[in-house]
Protein backbone atom coordinates (compact mmCIF):
# COMPACT_ATOMS: atom_id res chain seq x y z
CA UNK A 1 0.00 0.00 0.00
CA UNK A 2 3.15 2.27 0.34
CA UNK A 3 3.49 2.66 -3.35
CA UNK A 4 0.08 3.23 -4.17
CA UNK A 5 -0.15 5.93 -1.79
CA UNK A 6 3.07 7.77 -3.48
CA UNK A 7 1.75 6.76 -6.47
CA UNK A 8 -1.27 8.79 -5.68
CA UNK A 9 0.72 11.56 -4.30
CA UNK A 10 2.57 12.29 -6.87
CA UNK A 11 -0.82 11.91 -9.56
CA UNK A 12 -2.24 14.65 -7.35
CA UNK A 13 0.53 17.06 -7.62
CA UNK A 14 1.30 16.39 -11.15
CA UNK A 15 -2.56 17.70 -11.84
CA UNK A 16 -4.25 20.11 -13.38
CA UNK A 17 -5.81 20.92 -9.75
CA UNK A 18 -2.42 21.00 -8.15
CA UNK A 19 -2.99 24.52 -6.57
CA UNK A 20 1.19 25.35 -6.60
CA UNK A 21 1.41 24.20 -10.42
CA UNK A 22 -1.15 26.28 -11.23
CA UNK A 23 -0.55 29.65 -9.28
CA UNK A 24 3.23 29.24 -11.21
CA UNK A 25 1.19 28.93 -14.64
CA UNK A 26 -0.82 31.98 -13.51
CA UNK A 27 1.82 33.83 -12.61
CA UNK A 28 3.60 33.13 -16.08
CA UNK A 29 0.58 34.21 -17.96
CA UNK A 30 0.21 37.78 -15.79
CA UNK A 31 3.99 38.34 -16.60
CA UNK A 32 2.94 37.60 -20.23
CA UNK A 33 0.54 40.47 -20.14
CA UNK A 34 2.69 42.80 -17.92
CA UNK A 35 5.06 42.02 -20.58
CA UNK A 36 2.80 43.23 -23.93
CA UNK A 37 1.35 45.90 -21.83
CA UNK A 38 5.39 47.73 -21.08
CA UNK A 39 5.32 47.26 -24.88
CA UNK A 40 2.30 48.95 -25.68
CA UNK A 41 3.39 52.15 -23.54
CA UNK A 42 6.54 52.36 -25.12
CA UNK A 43 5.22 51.99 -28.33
CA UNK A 44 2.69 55.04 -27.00
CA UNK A 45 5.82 56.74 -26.32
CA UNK A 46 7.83 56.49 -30.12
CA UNK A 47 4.35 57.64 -31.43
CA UNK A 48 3.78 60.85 -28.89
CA UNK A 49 0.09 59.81 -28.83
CA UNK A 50 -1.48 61.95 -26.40
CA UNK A 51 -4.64 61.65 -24.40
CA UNK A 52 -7.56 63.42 -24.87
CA UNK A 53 -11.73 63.09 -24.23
CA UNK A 54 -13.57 62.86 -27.22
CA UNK A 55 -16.77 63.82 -26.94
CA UNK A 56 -19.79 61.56 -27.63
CA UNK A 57 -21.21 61.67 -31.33
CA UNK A 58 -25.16 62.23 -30.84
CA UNK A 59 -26.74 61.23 -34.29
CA UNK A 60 -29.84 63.12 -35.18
CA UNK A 61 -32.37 61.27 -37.19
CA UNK A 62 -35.27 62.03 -38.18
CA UNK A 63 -38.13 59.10 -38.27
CA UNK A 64 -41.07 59.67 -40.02
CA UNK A 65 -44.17 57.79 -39.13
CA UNK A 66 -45.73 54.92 -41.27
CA UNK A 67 -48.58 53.18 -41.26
CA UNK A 68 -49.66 50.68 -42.76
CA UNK A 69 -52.69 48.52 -43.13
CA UNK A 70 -54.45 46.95 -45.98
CA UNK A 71 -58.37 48.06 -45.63
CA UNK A 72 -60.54 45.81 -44.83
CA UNK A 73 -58.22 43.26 -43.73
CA UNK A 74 -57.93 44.70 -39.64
CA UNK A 75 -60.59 42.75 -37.79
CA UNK A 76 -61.63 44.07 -34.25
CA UNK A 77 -60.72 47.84 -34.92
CA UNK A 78 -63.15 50.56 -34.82
């Protein structure tokens, strides 16, 4: 029973739900995006983009009103 239980052991931490193995994978893929993001700003940076609000684009429209209704064909309307 001694190798079944290390047997066991070591299935468990070589798991998907090994809680170690996966906070190092997390922490690999947060690097990964620290990493792209430093890249972005400097990018930013070569192309002096600046900040600055734009403000919202309010479209106008006009609707007209339609009906439509073929006459005699509406039941239950006076």
């Amino acid at each position: 029973m001694e190798g079944n239980s290390i047997t066991n052991e070591a299935r468990l931490f070589l798991s998907s739900s090994n809680q170690v193995a996966y906070g190092l994978k997390l922490a690999h893929q947060i690097e990964a995006i620290r990493s792209k993001l430093v890249d972005i700003a400097k990018q930013r940076e070569q192309f002096e983009f600046e900040d600055r609000a734009l403000e919202p684009v309010v479209a106008i429209r006009n609707w007209r009103q339609t009906d439509y209704s073929v006459p005699g064909a509406v039941v239950g309307r006076e």
